[in-house]
N, C-alpha and C. Protein backbone atom coordinates (compact mmCIF):
# COMPACT_ATOMS: atom_id res chain seq x y z
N UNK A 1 0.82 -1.18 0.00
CA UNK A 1 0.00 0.00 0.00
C UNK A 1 0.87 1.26 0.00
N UNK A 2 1.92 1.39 0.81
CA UNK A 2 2.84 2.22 1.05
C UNK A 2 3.79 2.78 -0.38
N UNK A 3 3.81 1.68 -1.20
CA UNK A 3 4.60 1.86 -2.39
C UNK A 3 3.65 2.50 -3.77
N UNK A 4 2.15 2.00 -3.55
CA UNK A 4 1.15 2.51 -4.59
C UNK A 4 0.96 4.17 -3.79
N UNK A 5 1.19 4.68 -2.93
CA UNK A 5 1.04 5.85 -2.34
C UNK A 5 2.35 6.55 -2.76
N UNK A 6 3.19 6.33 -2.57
CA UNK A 6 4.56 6.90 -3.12
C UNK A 6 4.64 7.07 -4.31
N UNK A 7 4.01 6.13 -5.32
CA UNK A 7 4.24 6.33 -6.42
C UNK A 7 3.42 7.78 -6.95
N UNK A 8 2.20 7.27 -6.43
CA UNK A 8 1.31 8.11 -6.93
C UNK A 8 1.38 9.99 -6.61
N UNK A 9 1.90 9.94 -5.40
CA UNK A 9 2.07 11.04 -4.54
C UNK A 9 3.59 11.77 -5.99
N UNK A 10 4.15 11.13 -6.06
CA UNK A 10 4.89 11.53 -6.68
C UNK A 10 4.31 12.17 -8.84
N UNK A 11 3.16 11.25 -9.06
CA UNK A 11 2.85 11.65 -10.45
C UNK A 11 1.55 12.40 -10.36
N UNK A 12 0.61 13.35 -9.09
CA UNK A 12 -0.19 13.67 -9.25
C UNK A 12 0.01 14.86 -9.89
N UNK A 13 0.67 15.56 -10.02
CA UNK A 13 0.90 16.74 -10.83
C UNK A 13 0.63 16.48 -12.71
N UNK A 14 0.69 15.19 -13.07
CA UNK A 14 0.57 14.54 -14.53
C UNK A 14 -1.16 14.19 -14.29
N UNK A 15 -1.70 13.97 -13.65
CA UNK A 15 -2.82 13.25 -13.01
C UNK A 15 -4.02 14.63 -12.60
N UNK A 16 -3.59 15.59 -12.13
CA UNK A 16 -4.44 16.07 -11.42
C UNK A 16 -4.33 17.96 -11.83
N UNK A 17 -2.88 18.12 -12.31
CA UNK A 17 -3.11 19.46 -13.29
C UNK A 17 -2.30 20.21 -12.58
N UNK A 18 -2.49 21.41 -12.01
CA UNK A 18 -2.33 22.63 -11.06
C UNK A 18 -2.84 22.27 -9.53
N UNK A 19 -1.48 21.23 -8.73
CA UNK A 19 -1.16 21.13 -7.46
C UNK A 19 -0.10 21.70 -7.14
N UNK A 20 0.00 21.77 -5.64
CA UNK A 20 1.23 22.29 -4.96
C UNK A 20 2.31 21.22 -5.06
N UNK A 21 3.27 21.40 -5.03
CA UNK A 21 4.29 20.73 -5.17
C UNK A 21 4.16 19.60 -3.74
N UNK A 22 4.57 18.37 -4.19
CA UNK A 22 4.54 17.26 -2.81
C UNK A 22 5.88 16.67 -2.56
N UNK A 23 5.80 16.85 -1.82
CA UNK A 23 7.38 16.62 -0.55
C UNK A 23 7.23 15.59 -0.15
N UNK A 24 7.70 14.42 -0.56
CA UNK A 24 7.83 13.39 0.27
C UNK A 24 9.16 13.03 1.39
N UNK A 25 8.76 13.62 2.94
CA UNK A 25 10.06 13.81 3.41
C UNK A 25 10.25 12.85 4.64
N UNK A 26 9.47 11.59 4.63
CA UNK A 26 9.88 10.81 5.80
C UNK A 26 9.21 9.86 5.84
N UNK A 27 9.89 8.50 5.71
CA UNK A 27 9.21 7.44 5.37
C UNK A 27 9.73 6.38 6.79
N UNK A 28 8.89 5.58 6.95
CA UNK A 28 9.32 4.97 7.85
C UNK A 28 8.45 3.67 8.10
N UNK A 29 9.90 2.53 8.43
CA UNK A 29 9.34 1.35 8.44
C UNK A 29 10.91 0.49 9.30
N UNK A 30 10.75 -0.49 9.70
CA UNK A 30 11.65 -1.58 10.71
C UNK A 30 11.87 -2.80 9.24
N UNK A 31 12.85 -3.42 9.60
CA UNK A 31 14.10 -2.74 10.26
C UNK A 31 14.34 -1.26 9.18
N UNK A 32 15.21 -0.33 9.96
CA UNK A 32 15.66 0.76 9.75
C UNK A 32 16.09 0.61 7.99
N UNK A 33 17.05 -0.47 8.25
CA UNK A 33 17.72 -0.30 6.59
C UNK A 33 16.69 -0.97 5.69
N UNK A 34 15.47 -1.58 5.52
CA UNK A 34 14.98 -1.11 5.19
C UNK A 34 14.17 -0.02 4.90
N UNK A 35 13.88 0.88 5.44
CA UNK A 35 13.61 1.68 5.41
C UNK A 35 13.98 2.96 4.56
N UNK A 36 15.58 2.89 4.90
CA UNK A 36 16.37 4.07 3.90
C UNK A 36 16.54 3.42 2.45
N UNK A 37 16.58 1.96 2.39
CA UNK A 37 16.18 1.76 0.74
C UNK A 37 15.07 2.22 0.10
N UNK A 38 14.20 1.94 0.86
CA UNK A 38 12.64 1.99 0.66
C UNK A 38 12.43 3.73 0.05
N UNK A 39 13.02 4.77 0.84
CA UNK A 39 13.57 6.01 1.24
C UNK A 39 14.01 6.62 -0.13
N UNK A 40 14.84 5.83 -0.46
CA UNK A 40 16.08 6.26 -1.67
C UNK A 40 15.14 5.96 -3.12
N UNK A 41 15.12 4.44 -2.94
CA UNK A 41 13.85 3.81 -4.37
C UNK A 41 12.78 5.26 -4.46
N UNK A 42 12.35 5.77 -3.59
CA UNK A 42 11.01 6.47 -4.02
C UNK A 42 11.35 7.99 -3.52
N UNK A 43 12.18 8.25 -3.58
CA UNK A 43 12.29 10.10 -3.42
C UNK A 43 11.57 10.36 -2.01
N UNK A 44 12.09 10.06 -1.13
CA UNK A 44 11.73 10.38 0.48
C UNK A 44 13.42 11.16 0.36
N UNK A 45 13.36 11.99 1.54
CA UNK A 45 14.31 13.13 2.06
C UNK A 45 14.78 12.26 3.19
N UNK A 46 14.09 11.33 3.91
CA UNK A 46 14.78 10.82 5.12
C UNK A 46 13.87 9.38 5.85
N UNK A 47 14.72 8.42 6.25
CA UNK A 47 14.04 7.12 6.54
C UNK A 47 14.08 7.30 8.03
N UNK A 48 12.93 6.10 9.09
CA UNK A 48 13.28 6.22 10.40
C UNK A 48 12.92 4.84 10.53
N UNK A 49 13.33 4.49 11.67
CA UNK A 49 12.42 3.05 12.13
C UNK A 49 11.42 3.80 13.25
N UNK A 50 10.84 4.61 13.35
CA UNK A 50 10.22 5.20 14.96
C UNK A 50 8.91 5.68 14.39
């Protein structure tokens, strides 16, 4: 679910016209390193496990 949200969050501007720009800046999931892959794959600014 987390990955169909990322994606999308990222192409609504193709999708939806004249939006504000979306920041995807903190993603978070255990273990940690997953997380900062998860992070990196989809344009997040920063991973946490918390």
């Amino acid at each position: 679910m987390g990955k169909a949200h990322a994606l999308a969050y990222g192409a609504v501007r193709a999708v939806m016209g004249d939006v504000p720009d979306v920041r995807r800046v903190a993603l978070a999931d255990t273990p940690v390193g997953k997380a900062d892959a998860m992070a990196a794959q989809f344009g997040f600014d920063r991973a946490t496990a918390d």
